[in-house]
N, C-alpha and C. Protein backbone atom coordinates (compact mmCIF):
# COMPACT_ATOMS: atom_id res chain seq x y z
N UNK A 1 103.05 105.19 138.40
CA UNK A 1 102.97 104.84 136.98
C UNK A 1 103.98 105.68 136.20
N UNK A 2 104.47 105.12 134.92
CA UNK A 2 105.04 106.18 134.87
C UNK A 2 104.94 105.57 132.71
N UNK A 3 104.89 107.07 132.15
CA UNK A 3 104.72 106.38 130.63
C UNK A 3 106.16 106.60 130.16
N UNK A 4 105.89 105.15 129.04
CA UNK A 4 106.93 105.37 128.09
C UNK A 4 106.89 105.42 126.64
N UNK A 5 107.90 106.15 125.83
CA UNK A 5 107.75 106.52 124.82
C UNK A 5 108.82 105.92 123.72
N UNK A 6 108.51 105.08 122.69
CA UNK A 6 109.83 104.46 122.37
C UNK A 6 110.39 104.87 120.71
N UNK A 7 111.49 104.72 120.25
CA UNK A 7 111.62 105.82 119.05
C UNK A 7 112.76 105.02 118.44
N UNK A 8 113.24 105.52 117.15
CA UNK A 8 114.21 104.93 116.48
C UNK A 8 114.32 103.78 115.73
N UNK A 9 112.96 103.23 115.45
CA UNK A 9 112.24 101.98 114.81
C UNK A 9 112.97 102.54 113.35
N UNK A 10 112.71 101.55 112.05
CA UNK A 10 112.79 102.02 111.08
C UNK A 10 113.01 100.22 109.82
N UNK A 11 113.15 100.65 108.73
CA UNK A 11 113.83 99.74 107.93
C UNK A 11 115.09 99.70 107.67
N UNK A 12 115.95 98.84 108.36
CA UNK A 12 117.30 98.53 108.19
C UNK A 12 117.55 97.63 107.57
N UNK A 13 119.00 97.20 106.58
CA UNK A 13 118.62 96.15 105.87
C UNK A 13 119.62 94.78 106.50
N UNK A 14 119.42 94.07 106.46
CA UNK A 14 120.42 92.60 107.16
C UNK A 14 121.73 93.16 107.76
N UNK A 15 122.61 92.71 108.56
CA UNK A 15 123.66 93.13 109.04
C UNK A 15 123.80 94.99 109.23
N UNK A 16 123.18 95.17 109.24
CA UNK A 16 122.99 96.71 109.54
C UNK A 16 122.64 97.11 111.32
N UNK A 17 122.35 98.05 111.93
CA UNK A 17 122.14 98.21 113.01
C UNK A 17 121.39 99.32 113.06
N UNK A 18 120.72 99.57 114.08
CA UNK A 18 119.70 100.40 114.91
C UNK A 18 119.83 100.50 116.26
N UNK A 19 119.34 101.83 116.80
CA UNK A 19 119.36 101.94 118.38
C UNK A 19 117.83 102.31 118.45
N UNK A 20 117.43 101.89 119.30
CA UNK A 20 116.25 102.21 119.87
C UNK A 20 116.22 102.66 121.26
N UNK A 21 115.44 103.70 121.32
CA UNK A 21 115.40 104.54 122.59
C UNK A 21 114.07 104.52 123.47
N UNK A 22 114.29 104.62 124.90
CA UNK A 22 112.88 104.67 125.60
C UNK A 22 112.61 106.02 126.22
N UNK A 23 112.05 107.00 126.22
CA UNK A 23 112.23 108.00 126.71
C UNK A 23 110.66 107.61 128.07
N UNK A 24 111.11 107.96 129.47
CA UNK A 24 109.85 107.48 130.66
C UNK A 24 109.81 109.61 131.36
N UNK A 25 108.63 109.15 131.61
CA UNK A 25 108.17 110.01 132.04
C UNK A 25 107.21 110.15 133.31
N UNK A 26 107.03 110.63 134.51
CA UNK A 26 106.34 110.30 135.55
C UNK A 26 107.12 110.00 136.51
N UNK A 27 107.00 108.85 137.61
CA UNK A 27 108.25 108.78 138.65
C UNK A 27 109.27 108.30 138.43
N UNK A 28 110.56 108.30 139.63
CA UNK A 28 111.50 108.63 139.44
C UNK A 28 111.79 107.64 138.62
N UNK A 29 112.79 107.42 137.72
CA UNK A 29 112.88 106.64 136.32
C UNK A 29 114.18 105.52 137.15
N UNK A 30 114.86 106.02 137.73
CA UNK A 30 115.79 104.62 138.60
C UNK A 30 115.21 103.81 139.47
N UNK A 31 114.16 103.78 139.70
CA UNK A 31 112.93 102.69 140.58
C UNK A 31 112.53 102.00 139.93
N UNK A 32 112.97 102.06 138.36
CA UNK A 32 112.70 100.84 137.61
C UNK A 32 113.52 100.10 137.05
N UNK A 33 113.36 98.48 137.13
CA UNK A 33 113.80 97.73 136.34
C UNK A 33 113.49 98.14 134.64
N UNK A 34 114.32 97.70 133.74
CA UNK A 34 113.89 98.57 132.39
C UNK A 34 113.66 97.30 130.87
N UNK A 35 113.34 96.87 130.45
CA UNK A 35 112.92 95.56 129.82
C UNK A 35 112.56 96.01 128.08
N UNK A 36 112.82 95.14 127.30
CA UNK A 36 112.75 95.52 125.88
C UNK A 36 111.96 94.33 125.74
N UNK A 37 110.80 94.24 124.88
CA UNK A 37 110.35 92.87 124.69
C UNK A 37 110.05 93.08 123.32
N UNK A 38 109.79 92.45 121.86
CA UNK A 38 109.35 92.36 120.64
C UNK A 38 107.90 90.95 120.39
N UNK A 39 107.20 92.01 119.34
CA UNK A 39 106.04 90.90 119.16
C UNK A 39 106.18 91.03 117.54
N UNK A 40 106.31 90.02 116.64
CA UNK A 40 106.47 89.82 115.77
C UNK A 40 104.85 89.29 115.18
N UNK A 41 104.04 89.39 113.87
CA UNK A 41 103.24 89.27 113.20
C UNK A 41 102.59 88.29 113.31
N UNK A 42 101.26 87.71 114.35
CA UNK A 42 101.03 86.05 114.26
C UNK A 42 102.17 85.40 115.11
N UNK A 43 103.11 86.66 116.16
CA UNK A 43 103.43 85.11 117.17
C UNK A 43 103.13 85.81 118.95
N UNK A 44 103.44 85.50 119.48
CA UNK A 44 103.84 86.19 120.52
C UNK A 44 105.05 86.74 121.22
N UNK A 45 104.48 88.09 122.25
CA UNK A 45 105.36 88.86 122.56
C UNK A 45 106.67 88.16 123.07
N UNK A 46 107.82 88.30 122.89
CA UNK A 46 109.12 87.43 123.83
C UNK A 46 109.89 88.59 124.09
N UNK A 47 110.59 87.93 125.02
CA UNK A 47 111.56 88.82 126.15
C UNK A 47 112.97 88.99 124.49
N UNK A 48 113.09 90.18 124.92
CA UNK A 48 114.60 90.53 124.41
C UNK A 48 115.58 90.79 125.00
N UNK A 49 115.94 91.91 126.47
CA UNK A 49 116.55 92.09 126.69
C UNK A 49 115.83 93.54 127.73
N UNK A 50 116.99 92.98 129.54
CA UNK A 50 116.31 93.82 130.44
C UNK A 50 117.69 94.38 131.01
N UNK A 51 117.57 94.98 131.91
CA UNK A 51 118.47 95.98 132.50
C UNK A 51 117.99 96.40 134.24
N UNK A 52 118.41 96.05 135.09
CA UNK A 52 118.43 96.80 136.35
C UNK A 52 118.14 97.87 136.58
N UNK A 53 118.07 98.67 137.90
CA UNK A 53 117.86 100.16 137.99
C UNK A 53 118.88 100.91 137.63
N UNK A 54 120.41 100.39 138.33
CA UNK A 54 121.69 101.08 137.90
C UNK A 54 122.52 100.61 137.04
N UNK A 55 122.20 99.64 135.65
CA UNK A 55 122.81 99.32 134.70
C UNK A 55 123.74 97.93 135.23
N UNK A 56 123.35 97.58 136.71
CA UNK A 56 124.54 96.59 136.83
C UNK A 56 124.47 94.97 136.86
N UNK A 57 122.86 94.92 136.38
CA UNK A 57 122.59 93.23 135.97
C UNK A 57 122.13 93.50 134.34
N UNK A 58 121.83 92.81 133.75
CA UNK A 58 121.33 92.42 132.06
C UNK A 58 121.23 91.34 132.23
N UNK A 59 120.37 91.34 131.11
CA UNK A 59 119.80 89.73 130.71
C UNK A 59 119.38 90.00 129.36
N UNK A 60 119.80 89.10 128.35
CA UNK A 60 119.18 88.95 127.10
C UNK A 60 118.39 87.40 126.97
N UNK A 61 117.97 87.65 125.64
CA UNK A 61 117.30 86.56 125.30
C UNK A 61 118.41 85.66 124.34
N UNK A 62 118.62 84.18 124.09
CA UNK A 62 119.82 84.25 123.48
C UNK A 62 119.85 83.64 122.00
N UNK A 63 118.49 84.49 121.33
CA UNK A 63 118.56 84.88 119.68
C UNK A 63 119.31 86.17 119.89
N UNK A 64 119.32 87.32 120.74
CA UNK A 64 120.21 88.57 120.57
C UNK A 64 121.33 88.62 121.17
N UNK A 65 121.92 87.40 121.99
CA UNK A 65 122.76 87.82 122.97
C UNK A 65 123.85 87.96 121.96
N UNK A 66 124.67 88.87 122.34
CA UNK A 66 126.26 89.24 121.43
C UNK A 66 126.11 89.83 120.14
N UNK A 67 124.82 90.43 119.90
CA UNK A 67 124.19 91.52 118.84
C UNK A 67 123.52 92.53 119.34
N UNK A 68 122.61 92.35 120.13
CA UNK A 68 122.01 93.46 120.79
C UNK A 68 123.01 93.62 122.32
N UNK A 69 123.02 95.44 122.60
CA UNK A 69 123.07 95.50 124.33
C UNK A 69 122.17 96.42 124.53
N UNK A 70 121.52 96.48 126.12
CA UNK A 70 120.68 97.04 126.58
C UNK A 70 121.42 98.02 127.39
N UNK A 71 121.16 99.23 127.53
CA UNK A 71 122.01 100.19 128.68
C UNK A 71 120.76 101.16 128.67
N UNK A 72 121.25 102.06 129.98
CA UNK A 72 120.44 102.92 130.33
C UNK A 72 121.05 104.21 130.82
N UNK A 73 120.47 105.77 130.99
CA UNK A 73 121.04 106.48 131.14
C UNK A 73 119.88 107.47 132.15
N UNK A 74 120.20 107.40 133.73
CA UNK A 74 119.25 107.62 134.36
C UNK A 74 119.26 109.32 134.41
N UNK A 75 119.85 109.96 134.13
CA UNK A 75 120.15 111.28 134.01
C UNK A 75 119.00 112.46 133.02
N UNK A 76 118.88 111.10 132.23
CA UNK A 76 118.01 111.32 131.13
C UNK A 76 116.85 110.12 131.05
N UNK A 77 116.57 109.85 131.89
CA UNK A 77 114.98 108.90 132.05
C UNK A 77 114.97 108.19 130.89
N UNK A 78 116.22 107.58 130.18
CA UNK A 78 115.97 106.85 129.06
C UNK A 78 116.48 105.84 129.27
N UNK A 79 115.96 104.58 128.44
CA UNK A 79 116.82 103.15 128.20
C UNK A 79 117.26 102.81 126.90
N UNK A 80 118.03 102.07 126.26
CA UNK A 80 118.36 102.41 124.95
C UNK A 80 118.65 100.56 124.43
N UNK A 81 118.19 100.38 123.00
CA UNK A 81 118.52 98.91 123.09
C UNK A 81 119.59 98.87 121.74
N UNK A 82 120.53 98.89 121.54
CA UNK A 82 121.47 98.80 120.32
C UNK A 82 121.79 97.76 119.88
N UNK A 83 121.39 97.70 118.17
CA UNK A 83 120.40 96.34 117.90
C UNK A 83 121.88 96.56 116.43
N UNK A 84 123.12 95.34 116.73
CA UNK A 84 123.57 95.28 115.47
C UNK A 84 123.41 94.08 114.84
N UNK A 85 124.22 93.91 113.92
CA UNK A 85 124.16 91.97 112.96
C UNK A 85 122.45 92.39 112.77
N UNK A 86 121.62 93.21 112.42
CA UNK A 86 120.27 92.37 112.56
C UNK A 86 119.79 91.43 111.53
N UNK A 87 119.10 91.14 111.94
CA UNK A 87 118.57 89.61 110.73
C UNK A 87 117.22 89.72 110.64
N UNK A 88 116.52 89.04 109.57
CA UNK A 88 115.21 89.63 109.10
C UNK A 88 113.94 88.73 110.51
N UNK A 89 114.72 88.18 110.99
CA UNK A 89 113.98 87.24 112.02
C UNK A 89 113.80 88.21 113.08
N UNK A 90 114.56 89.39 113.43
CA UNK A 90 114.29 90.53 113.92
C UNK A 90 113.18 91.30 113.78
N UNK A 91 112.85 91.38 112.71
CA UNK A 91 111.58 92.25 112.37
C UNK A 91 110.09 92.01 113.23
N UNK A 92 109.68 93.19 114.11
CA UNK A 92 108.84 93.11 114.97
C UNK A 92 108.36 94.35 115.62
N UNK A 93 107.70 94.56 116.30
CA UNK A 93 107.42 96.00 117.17
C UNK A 93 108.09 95.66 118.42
N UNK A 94 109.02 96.47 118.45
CA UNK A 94 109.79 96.40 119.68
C UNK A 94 109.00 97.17 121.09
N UNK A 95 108.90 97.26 122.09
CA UNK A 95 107.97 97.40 123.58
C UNK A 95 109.35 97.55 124.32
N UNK A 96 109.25 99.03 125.51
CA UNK A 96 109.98 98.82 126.64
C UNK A 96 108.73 98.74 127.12
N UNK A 97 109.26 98.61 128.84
CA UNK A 97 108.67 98.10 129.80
C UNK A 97 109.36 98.67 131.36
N UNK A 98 108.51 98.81 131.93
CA UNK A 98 109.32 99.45 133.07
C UNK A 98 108.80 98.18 134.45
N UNK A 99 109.42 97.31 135.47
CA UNK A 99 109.26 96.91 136.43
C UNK A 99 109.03 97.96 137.80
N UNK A 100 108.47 98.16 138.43
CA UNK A 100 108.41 99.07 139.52
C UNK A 100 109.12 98.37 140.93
N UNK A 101 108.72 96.91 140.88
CA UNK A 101 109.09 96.53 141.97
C UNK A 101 110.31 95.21 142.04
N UNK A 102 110.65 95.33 140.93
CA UNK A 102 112.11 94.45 140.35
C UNK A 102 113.25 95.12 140.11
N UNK A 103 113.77 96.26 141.13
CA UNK A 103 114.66 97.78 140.25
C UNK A 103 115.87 96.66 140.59
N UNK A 104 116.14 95.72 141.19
CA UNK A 104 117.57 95.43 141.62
C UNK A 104 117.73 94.06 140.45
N UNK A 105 116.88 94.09 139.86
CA UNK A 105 116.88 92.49 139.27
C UNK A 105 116.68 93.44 137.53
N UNK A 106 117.00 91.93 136.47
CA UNK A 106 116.44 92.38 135.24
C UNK A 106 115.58 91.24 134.81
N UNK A 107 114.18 91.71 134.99
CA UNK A 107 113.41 90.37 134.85
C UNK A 107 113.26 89.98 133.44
N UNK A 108 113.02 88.68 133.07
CA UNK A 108 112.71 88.43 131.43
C UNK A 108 111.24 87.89 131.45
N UNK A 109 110.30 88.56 132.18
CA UNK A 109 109.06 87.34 132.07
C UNK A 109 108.25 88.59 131.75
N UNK A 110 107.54 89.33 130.80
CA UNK A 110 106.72 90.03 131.05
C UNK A 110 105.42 90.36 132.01
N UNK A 111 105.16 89.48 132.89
CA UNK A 111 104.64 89.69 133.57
C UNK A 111 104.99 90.00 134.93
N UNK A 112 106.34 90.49 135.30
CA UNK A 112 107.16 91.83 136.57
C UNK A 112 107.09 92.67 135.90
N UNK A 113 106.85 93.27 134.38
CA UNK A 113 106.51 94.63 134.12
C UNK A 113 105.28 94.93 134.53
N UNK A 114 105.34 96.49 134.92
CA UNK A 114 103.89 96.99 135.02
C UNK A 114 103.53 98.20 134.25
N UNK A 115 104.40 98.78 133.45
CA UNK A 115 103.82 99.95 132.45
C UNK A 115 104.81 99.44 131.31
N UNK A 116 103.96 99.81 130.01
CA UNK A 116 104.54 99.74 128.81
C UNK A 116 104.00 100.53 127.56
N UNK A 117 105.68 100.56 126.75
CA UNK A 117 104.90 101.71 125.77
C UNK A 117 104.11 101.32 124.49
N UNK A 118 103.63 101.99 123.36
CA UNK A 118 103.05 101.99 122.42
C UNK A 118 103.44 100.97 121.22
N UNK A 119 105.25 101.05 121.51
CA UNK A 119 106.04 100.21 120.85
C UNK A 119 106.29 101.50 119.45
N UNK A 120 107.91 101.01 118.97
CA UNK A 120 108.57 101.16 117.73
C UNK A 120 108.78 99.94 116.33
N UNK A 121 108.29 100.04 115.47
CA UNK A 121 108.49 98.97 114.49
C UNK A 121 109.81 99.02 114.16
N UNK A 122 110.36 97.55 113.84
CA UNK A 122 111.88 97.35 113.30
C UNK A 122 111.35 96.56 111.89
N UNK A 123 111.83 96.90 110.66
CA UNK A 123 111.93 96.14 109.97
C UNK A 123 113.35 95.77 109.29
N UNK A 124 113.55 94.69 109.52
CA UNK A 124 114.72 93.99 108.77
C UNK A 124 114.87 93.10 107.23
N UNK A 125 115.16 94.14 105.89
CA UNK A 125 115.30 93.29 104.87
C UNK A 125 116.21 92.61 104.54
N UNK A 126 115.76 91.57 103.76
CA UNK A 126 117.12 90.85 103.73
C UNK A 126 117.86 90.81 101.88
């Protein structure tokens, strides 16, 4: 198991940007596939954007693709999601997610994650 902790939420206003960070803790942090998902107010959770064990597959969702990138930095047990152009359709609690047994793949289905964090709020005004 391993927890995660996610940070850098905030109110940004339209075309502005944010990074959001995952900080994991517990086993080794490159045995995981690494996954960003958002649940917005009255809808459900959707995939945003995942990442491999060694940074060398991605997958977005493609409301973010070519605004958001996902990278990771295994040195430092973190994943990071850098969120520019945002738009108020953005606004949501953002969730990483760690896969344990998908490290070579970047899955988009929330259900190959098996630990997830507390989540960071994004709000986007417009």
């Amino acid at each position: 198991q391993v927890q995660l902790v996610e940070s850098g939420g905030g109110l940004v206003q339209a075309g502005g940007s944010l990074r959001l960070s995952c900080a994991a803790s517990g086993r080794t942090f490159s045995s995981y596939a690494m996954g960003w998902f958002r649940q917005a107010p009255g809808k459900e959770r959707e995939f945003v954007a995942s990442i491999s064990w060694n940074g060398g597959t991605t997958s977005y969702s493609d409301s973010v693709r070519g605004r958001f990138t996902i990278s990771r930095d295994n040195a430092k047990n973190t994943v990071y999601l850098r969120m520019n152009s945002v738009k108020p359709e953005d606004t949501a609690v953002y969730h990483c997610a760690a896969a344990a047994s998908r490290r070579g793949l970047a899955p988009r289905t929330s259900g190959s994650y098996d630990d997830w964090g507390q989540g960071t709020q994004v709000t986007v005004s417009s």
